[in-house]
Protein backbone atom coordinates (compact mmCIF):
# COMPACT_ATOMS: atom_id res chain seq x y z
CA UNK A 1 18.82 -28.71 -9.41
CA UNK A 2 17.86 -29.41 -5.83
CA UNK A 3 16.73 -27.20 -3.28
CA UNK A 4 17.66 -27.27 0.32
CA UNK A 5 15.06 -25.75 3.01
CA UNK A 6 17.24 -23.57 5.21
CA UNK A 7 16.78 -21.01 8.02
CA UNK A 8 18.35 -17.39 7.34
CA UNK A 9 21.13 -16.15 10.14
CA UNK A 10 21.90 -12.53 8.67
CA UNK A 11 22.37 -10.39 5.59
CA UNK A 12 25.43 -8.35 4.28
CA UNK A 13 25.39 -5.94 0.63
CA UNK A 14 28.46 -6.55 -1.27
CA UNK A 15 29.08 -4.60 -4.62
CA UNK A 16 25.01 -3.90 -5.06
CA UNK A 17 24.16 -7.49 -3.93
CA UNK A 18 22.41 -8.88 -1.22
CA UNK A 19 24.10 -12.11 0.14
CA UNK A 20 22.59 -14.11 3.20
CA UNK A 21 24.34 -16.13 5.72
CA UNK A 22 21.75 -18.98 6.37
CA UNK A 23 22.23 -22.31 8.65
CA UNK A 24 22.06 -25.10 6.18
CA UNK A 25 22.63 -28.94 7.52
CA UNK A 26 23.56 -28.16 11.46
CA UNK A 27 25.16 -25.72 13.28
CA UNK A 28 28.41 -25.73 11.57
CA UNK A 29 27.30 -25.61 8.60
CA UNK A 30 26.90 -21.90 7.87
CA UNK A 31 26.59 -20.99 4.65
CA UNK A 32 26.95 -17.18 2.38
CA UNK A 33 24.40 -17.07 -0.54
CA UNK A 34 23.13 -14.57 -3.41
CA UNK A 35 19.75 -13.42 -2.42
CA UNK A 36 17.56 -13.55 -6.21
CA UNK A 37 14.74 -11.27 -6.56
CA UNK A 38 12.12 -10.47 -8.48
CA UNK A 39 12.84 -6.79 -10.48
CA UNK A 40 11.91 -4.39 -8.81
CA UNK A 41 11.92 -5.52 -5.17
CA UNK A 42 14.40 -5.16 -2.75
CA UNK A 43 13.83 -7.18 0.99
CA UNK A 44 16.07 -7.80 3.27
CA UNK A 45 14.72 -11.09 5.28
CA UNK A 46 14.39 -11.28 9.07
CA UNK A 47 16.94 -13.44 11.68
CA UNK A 48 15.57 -17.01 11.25
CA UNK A 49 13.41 -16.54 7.95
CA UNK A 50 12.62 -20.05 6.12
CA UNK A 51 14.06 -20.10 2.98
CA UNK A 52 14.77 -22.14 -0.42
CA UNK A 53 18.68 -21.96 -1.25
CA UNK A 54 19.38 -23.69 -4.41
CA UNK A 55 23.03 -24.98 -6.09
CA UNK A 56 23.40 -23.00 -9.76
CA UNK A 57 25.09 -24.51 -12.54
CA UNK A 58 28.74 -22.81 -11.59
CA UNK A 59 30.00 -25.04 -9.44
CA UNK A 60 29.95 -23.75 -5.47
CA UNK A 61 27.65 -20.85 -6.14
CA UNK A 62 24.45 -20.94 -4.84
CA UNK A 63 21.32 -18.53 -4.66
CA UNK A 64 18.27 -17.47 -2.18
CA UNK A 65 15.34 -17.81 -4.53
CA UNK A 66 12.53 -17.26 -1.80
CA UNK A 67 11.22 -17.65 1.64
CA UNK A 68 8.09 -19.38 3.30
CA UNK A 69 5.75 -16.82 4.25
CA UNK A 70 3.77 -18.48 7.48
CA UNK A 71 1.24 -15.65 7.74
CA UNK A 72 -0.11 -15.55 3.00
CA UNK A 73 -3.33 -14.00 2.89
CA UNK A 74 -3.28 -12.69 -0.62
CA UNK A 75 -6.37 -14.41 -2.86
CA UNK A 76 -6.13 -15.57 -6.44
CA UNK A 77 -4.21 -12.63 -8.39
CA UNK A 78 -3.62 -10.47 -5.96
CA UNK A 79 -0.31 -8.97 -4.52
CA UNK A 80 0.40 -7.96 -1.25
CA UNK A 81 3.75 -6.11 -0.31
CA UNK A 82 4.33 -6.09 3.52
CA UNK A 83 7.22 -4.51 5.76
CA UNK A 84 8.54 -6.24 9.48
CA UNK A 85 10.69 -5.64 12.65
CA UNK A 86 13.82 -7.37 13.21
CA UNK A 87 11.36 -9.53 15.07
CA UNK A 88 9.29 -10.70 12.03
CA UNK A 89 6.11 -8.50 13.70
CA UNK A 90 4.84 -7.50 10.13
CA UNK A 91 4.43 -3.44 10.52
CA UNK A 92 3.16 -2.17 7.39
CA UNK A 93 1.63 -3.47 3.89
CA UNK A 94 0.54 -2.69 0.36
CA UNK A 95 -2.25 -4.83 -1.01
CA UNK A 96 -2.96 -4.59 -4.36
CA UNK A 97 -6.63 -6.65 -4.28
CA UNK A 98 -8.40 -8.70 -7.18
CA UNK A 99 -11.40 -6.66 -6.76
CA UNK A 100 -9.18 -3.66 -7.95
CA UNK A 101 -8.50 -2.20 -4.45
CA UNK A 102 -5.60 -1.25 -3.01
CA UNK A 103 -4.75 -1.23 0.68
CA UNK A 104 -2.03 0.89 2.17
CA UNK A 105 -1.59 -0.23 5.73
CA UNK A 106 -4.96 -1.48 5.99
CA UNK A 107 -8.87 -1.18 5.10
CA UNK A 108 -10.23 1.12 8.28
CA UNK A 109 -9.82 4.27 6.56
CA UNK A 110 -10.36 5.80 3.23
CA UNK A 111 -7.71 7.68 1.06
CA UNK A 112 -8.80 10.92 -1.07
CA UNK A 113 -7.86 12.78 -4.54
CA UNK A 114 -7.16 15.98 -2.44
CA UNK A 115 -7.50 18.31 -5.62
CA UNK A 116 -10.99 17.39 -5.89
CA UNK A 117 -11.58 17.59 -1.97
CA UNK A 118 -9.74 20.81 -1.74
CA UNK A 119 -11.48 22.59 -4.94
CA UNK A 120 -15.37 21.16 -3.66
CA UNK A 121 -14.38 22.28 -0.26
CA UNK A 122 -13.28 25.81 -1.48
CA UNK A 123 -16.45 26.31 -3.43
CA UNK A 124 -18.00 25.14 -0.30
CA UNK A 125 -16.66 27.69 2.05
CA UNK A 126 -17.05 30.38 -0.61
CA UNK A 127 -21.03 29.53 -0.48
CA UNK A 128 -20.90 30.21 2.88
CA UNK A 129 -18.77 33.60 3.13
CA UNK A 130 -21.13 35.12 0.59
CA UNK A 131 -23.88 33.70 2.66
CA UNK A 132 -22.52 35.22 5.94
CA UNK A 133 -21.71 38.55 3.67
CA UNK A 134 -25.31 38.72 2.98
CA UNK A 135 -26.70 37.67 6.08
CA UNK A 136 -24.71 40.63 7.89
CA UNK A 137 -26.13 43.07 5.31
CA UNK A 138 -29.67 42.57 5.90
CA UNK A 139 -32.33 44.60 7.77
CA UNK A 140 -35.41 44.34 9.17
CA UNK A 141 -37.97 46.68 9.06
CA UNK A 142 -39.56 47.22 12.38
CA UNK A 143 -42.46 48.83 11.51
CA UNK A 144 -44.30 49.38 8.09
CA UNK A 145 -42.80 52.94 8.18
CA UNK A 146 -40.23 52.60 11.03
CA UNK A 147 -36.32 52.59 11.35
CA UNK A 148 -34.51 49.42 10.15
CA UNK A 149 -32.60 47.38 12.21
CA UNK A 150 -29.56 45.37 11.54
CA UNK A 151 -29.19 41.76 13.07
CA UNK A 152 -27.87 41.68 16.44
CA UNK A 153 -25.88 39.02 16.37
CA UNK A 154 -23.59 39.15 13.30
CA UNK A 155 -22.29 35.41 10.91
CA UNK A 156 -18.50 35.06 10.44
CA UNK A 157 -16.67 33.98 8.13
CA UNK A 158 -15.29 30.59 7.88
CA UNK A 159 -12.02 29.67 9.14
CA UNK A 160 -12.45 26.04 7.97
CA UNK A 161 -8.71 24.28 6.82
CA UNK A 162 -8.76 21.03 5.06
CA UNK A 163 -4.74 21.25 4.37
CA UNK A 164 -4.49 19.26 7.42
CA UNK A 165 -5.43 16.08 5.47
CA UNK A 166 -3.32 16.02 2.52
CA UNK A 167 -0.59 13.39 2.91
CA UNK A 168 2.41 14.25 1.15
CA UNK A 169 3.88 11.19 0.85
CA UNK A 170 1.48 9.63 -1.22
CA UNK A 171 0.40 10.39 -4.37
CA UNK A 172 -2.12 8.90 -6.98
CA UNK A 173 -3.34 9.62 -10.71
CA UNK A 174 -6.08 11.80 -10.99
C-alpha cells in the first residue's frame, strides 16, 4: 500500500469517528479520510498539519495513520503528549521521561503528595501552638523572693494554610 504525504484542511466527527478533509494532489483535489489512532488517544490535528493518508484494501477508502511532528523532542523510550491552538502554538504537554520522570506542562516547578505535605505540615503547626501555649504560660521571677511576671509581649497561634496548594485536578498514587 502506498502512502501519499498530504496537508490537513479540517476535521468533522461522524458516528464516533474522526474524518479529515486534507488537500491531496492540488487544489481540487480535496479529499475526506478516517483519522486511525492509537487506543486510547483522541487528537484532533491543526489547519495545515502534514500528514500520511494511505489507500486500505476496500477499494476508495482511505485512512489518516499519522502526522509529521516538526518540533519531536522525546529521547529513546520516552512519550510525550502535547496540546495546541488552532494555530499549531503547542500550549500544554505531558512527558512521560526515560529517566522515570514525568512532566506536566513543564520542568520549572515541582508537584507534591499533598497527604504527606498536609499531615507533616499539621504536626508542624501543632509543635508550634503548644510551643506558643507554653511560651504564654511562663513567668519570670523577678527577684529570688519577688512577684512573678508574665511575658509582655504574648506568641500566637498559627494561622498558617497550606490548602492553597492542593491541585484538584491532578491526582497521583501514593
Amino acid at each position: 500500500m502506498a502512502g501519499n504525504i498530504v496537508k490537513t484542511i479540517s476535521s468533522i466527527i461522524d458516528g464516533g469517528k474522526r474524518f479529515i478533509k486534507v488537500l491531496r494532489f492540488g487544489q481540487d483535489d480535496v479529499q475526506e479520510s478516517h483519522q486511525i489512532s492509537p487506543h486510547g488517544i483522541d487528537s484532533n490535528p491543526v489547519k495545515d498539519m502534514v500528514a500520511l493518508y494511505m489507500q486500505t484494501a476496500e477499494k476508495g477508502k482511505t485512512v489518516i495513520v499519522g502526522y509529521v511532528n516538526p518540533n519531536q523532542i522525546s529521547e529513546v523510550g520516552e512519550l510525550r503528549l502535547y496540546a495546541t491552538d488552532s494555530d499549531g502554538v503547542e500550549k500544554n504537554s505531558i512527558h512521560l521521561k526515560n529517566d522515570g520522570t514525568i512532566e506536566v506542562g513543564g520542568d520549572a516547578d515541582f508537584m507534591v503528595r499533598f497527604g504527606p505535605l498536609q499531615t507533616g505540615f499539621n504536626k508542624l503547626k501543632s509543635d508550634h501552638d503548644n510551643f506558643i501555649s507554653g511560651y504564654n504560660i511562663h513567668v519570670h521571677p523577678t527577684a529570688p523572693a519577688g512577684p512573678v511576671s508574665v511575658p509582655s509581649v504574648l506568641g500566637l497561634p498559627s494561622t498558617a494554610d497550606i490548602s492553597g496548594a492542593k491541585i484538584d485536578e491532578i491526582k497521583t498514587s501514593s
